[in-house]
C-alpha atoms as a PDB file:
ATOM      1  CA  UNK A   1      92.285  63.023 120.651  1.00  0.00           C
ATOM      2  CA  UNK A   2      93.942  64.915 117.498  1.00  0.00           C
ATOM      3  CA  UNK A   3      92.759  67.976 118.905  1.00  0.00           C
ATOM      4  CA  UNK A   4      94.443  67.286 122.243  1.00  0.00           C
ATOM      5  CA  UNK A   5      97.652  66.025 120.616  1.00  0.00           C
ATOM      6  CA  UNK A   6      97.671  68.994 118.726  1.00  0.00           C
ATOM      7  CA  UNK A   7      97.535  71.467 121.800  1.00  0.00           C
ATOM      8  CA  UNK A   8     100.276  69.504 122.695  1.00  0.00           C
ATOM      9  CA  UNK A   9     102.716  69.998 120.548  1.00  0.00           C
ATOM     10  CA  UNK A  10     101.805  73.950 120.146  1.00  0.00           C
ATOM     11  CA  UNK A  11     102.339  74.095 124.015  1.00  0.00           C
ATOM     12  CA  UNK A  12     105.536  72.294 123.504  1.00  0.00           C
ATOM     13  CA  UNK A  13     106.585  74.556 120.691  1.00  0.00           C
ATOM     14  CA  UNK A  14     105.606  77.458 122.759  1.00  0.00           C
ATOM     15  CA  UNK A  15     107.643  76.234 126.060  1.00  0.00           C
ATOM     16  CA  UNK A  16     110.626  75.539 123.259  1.00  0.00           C
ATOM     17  CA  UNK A  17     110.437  79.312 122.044  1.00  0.00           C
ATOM     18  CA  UNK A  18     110.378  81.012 125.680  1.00  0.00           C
ATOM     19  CA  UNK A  19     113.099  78.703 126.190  1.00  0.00           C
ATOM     20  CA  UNK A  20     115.101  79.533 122.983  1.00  0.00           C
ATOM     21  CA  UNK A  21     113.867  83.739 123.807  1.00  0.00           C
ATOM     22  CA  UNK A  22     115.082  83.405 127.185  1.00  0.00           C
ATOM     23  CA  UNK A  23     118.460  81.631 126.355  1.00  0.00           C
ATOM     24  CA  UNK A  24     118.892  84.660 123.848  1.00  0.00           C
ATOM     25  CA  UNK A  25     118.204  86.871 126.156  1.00  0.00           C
ATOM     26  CA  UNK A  26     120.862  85.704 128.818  1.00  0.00           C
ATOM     27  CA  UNK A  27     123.664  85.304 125.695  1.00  0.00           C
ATOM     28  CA  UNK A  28     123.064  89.120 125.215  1.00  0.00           C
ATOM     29  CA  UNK A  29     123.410  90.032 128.171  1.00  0.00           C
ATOM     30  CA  UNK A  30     126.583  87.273 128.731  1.00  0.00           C
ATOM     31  CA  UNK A  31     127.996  89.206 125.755  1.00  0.00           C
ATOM     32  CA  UNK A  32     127.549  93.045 127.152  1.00  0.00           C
ATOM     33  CA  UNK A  33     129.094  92.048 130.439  1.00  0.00           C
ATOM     34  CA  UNK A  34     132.245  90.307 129.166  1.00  0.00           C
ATOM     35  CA  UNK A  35     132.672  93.302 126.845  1.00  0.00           C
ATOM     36  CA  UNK A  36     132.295  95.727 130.089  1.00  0.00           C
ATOM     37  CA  UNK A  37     134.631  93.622 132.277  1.00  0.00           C
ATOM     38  CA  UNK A  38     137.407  93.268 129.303  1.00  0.00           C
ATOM     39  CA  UNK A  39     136.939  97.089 128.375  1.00  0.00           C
ATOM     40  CA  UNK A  40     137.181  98.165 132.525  1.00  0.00           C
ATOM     41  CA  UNK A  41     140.655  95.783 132.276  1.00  0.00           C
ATOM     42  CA  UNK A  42     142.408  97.274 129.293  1.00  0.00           C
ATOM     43  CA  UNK A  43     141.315 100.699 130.534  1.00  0.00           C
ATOM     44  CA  UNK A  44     143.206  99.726 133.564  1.00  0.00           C
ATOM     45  CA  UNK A  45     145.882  98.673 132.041  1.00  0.00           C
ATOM     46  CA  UNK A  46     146.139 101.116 129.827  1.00  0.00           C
ATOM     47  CA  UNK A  47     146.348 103.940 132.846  1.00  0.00           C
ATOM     48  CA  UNK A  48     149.398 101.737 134.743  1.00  0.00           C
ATOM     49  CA  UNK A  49     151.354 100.840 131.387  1.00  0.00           C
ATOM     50  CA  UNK A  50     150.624 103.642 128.943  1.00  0.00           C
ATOM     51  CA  UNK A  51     148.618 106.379 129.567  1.00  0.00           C
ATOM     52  CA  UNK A  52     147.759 108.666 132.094  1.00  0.00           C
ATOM     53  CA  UNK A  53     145.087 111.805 132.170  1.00  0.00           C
ATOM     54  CA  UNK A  54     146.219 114.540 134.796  1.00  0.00           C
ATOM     55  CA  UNK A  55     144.134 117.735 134.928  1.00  0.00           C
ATOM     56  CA  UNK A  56     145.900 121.117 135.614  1.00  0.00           C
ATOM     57  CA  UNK A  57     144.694 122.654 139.149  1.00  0.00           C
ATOM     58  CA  UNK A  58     147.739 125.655 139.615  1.00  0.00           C
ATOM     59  CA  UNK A  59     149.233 128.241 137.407  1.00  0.00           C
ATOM     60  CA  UNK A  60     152.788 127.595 137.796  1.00  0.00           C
ATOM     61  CA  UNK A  61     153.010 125.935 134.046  1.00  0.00           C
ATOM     62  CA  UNK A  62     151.450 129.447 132.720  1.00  0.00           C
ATOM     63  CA  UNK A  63     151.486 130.047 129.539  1.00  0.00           C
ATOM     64  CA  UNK A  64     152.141 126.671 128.413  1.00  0.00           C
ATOM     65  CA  UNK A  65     149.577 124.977 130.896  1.00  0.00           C
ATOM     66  CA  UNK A  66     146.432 126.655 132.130  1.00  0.00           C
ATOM     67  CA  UNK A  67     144.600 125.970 134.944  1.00  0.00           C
ATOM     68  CA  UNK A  68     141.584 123.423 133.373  1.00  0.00           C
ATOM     69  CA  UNK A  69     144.035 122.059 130.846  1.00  0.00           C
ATOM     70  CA  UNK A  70     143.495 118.091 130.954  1.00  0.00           C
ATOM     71  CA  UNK A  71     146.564 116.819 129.633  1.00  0.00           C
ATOM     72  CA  UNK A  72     147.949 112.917 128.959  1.00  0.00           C
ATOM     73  CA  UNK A  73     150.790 111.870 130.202  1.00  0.00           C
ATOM     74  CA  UNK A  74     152.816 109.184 128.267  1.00  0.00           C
ATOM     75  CA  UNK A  75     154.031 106.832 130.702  1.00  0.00           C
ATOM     76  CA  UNK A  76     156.282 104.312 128.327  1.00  0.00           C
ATOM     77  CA  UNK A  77     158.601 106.697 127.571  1.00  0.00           C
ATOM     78  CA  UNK A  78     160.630 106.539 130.461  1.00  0.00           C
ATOM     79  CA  UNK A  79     159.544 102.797 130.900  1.00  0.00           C
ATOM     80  CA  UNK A  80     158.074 101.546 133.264  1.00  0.00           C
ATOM     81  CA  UNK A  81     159.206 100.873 137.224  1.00  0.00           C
ATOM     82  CA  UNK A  82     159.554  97.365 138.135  1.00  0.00           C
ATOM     83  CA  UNK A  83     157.896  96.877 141.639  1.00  0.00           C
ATOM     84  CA  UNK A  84     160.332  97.064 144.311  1.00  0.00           C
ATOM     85  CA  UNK A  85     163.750  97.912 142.840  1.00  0.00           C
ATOM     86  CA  UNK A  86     164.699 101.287 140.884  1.00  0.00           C
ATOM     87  CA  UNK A  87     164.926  99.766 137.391  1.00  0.00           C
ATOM     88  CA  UNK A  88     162.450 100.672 134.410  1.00  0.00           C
ATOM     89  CA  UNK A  89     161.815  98.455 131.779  1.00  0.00           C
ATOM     90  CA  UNK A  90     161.626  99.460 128.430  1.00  0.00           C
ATOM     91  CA  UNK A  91     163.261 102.785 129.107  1.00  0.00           C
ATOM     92  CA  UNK A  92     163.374 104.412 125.776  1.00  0.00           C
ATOM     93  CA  UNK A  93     164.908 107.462 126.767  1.00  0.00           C
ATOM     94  CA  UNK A  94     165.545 109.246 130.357  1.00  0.00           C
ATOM     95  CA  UNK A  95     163.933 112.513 131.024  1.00  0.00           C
ATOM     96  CA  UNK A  96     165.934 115.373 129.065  1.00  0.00           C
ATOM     97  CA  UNK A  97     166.363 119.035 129.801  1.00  0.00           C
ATOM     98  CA  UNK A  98     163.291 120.718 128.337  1.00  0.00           C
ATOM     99  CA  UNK A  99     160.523 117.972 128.890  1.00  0.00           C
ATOM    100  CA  UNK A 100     157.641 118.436 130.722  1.00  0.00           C
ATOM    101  CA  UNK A 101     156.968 115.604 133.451  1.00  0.00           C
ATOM    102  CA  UNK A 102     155.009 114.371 135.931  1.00  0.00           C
ATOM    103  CA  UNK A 103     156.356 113.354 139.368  1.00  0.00           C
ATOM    104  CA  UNK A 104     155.213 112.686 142.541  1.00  0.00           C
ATOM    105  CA  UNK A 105     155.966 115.806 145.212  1.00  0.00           C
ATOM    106  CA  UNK A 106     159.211 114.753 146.951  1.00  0.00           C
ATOM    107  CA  UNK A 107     157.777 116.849 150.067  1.00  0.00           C
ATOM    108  CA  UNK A 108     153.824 115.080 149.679  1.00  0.00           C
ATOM    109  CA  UNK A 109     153.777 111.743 148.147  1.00  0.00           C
ATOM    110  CA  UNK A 110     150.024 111.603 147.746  1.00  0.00           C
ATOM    111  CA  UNK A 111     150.837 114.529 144.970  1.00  0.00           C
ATOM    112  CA  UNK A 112     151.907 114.842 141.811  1.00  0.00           C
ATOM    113  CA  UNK A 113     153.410 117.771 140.223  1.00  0.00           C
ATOM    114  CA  UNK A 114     154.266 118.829 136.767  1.00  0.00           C
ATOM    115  CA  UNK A 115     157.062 120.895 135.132  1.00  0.00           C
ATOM    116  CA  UNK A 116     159.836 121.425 133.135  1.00  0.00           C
ATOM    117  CA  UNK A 117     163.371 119.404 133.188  1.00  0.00           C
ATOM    118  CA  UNK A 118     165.679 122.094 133.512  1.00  0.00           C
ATOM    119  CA  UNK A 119     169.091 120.441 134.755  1.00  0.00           C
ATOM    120  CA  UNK A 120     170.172 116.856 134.917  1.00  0.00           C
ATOM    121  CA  UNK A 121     172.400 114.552 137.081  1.00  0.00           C
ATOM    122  CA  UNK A 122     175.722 115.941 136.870  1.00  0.00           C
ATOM    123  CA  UNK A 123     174.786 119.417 135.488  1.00  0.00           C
ATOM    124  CA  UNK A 124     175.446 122.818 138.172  1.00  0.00           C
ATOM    125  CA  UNK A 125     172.563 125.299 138.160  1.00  0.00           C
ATOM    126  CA  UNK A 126     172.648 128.693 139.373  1.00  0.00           C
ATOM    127  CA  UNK A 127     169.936 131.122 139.160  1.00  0.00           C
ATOM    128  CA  UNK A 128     171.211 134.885 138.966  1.00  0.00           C
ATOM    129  CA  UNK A 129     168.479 137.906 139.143  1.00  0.00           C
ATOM    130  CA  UNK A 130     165.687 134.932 137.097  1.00  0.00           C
ATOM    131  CA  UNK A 131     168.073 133.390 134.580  1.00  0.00           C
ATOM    132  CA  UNK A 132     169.331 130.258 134.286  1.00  0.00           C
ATOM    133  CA  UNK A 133     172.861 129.593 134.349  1.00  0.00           C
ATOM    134  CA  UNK A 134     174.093 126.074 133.412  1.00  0.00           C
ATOM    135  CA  UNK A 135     177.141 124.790 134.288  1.00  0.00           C
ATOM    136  CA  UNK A 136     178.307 128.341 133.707  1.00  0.00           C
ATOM    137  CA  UNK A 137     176.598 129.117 130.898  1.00  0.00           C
ATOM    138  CA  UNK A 138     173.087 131.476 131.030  1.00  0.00           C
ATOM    139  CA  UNK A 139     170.653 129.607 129.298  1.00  0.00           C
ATOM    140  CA  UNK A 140     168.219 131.221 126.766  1.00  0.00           C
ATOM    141  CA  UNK A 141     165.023 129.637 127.611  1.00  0.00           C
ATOM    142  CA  UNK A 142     162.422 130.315 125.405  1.00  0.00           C
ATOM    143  CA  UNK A 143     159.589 128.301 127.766  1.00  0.00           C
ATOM    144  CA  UNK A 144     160.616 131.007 130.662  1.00  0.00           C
ATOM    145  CA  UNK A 145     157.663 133.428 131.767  1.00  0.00           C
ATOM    146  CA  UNK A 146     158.426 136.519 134.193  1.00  0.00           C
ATOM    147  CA  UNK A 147     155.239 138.299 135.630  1.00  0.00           C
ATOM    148  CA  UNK A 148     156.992 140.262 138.590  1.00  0.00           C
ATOM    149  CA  UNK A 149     159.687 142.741 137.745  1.00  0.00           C
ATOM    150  CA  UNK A 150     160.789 142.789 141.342  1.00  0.00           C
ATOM    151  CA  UNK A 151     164.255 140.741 141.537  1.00  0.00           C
ATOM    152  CA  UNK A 152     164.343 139.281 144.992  1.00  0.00           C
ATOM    153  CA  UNK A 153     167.420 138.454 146.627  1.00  0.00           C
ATOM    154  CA  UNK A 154     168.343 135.226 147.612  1.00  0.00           C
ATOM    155  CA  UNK A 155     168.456 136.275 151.564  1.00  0.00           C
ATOM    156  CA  UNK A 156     164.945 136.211 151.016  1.00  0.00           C
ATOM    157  CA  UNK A 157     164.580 133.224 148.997  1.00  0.00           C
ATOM    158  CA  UNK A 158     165.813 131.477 146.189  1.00  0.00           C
ATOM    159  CA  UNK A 159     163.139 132.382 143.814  1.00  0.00           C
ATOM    160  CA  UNK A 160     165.600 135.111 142.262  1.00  0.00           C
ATOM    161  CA  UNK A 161     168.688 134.400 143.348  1.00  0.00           C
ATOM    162  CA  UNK A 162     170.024 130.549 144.488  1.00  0.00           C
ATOM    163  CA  UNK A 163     173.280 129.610 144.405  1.00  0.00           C
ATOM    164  CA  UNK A 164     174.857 127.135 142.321  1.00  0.00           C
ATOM    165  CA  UNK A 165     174.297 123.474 142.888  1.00  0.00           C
ATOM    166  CA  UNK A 166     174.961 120.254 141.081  1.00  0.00           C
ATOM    167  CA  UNK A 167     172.693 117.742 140.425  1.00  0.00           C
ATOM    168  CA  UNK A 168     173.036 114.263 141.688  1.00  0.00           C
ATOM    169  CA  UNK A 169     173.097 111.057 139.525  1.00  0.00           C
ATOM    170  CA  UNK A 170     169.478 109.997 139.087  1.00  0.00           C
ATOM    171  CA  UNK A 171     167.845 113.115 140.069  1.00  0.00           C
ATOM    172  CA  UNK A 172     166.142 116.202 138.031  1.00  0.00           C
ATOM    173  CA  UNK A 173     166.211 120.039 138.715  1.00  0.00           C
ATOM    174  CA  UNK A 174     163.080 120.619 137.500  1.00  0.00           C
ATOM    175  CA  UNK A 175     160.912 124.509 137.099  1.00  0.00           C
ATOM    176  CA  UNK A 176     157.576 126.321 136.411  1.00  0.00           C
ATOM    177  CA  UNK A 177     157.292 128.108 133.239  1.00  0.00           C
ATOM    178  CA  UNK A 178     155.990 130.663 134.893  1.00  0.00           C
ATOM    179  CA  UNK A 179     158.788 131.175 136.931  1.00  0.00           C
ATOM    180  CA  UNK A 180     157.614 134.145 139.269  1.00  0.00           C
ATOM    181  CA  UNK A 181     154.686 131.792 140.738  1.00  0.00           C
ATOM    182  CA  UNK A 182     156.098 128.453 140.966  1.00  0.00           C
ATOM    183  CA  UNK A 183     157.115 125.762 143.808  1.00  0.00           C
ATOM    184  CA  UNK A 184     159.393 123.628 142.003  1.00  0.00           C
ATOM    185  CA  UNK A 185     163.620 122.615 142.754  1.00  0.00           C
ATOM    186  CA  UNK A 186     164.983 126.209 143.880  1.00  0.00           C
ATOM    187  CA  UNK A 187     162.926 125.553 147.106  1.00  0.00           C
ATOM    188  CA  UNK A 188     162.128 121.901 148.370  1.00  0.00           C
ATOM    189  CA  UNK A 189     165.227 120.287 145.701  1.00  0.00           C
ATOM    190  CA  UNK A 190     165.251 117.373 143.673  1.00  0.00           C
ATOM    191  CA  UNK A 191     163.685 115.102 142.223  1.00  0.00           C
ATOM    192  CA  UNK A 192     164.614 111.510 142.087  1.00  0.00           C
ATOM    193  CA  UNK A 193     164.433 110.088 138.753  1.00  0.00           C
ATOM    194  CA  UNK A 194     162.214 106.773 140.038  1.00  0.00           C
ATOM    195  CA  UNK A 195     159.605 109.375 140.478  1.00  0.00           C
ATOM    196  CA  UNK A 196     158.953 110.371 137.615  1.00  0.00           C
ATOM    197  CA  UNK A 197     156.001 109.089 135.987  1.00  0.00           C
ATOM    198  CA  UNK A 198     156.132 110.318 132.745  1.00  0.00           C
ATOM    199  CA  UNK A 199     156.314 113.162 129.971  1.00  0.00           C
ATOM    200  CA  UNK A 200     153.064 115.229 129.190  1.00  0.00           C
ATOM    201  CA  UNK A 201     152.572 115.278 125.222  1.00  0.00           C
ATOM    202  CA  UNK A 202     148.852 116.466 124.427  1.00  0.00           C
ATOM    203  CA  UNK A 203     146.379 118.766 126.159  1.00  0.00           C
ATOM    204  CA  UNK A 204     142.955 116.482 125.057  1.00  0.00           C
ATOM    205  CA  UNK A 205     140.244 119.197 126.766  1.00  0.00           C
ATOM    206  CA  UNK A 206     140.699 122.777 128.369  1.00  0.00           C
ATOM    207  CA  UNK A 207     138.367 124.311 130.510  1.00  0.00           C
ATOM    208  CA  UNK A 208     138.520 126.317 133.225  1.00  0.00           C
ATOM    209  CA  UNK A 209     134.569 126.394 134.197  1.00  0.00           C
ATOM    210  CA  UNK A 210     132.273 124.630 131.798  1.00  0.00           C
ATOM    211  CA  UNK A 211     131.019 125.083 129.508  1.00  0.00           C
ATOM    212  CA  UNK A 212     133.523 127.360 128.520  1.00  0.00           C
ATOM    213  CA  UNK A 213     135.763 125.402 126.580  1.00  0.00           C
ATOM    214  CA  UNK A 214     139.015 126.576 125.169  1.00  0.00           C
ATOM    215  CA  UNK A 215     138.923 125.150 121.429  1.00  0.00           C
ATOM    216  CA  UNK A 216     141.961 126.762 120.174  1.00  0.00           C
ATOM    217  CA  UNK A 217     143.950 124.526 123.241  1.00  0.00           C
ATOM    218  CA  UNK A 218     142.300 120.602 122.497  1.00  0.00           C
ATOM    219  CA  UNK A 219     144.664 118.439 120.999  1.00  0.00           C
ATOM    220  CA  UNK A 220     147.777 120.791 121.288  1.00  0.00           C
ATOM    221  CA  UNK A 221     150.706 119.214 121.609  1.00  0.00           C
ATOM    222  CA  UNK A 222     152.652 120.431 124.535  1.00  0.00           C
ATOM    223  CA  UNK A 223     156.712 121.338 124.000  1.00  0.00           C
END
């Protein structure tokens, strides 16, 4: 009989430990899956409120952006668009002339573009044989890149050449850097300033094909 009752209460003991092994096991993985689900949520919130990675597919941003640059985009800085009306909230600054932003392609709105600020609502532009002449002043732009010595006329397009025209309230004249190979505001216009999703500040890889990274470019800031 005290052999018996013994068995018992090692069986018992046993069944207790699975038990207790099993519950363990089902706490660690409780634990791993809330941290996964709260991680995937402030990574999503993170992209809509903050942060956003772009990578860099065209050359028009040469020298300062090279195709295989991925670059973050802070989105604050502007603030942020309340659905359905046109007003940002907190809106630190506007976009200035001289930042580099991110928009969405007035002519493609599944696209998003990147250059420079170059004019603001109110301001006239003119571009006469590649330089930029602001409200009737040329403009010494140290970010400006020239690869083609041909000056084109502006019968042929306004690449060159465009005649002066002044920015409406809430809009951007925005350009390439590299100024000879860029589809920016001397061709399709303007763009809207509830567009705009915010100014790129840091190039955090650069690649063009891998593994061929581009050291000297990670973690510069971009002006």
């Amino acid at each position: 009989m005290k052999q018996a009752a013994r068995k018992d209460k090692r069986a018992i003991r046993e069944q207790q430990a699975e038990i207790g092994q099993e519950k363990s096991h089902r706490t660690i993985f409780q634990e791993y899956s809330e941290a996964f689900v709260v991680a995937v949520i402030l990574a999503i919130l993170i992209r809509a409120l903050f942060v956003q990675a772009f990578k860099i597919p065209s050359s028009s941003m040469e020298p300062t952006l090279l195709v295989g640059d991925h670059i973050l985009v802070n989105k604050l800085l502007y603030g942020i668009r309340i659905p359905f009306t046109d007003a940002r909230w907190p809106q630190f600054v506007s976009p200035r002339r001289g930042d580099v932003i991110v928009f969405v392609y007035p002519d493609d709105r599944t696209k998003d573009f990147i250059k420079r600020v170059v004019a603001i609502g109110g301001d006239t532009v003119e571009i006469r044989n590649k330089k930029v002449i602001l409200n009737g002043k040329e403009v010494n732009d140290p970010h400006a890149h020239f690869f083609d010595r041909m000056v084109r006329s502006g019968d042929m397009n306004p690449r060159d050449n465009m005649p002066p025209v002044t920015v409406p309230p809430g809009h951007l004249f925005v350009m390439g850097d590299n100024r000879d190979f860029s589809h920016d505001s001397r061709f399709w216009g303007f763009v809207p300033l509830e567009d705009v999703k915010g100014e790129a500040f840091l190039i955090y890889y650069s690649a063009q094909t891998f593994p061929g990274i581009r050291w000297d470019r990670v973690f510069d800031v971009i002006r």
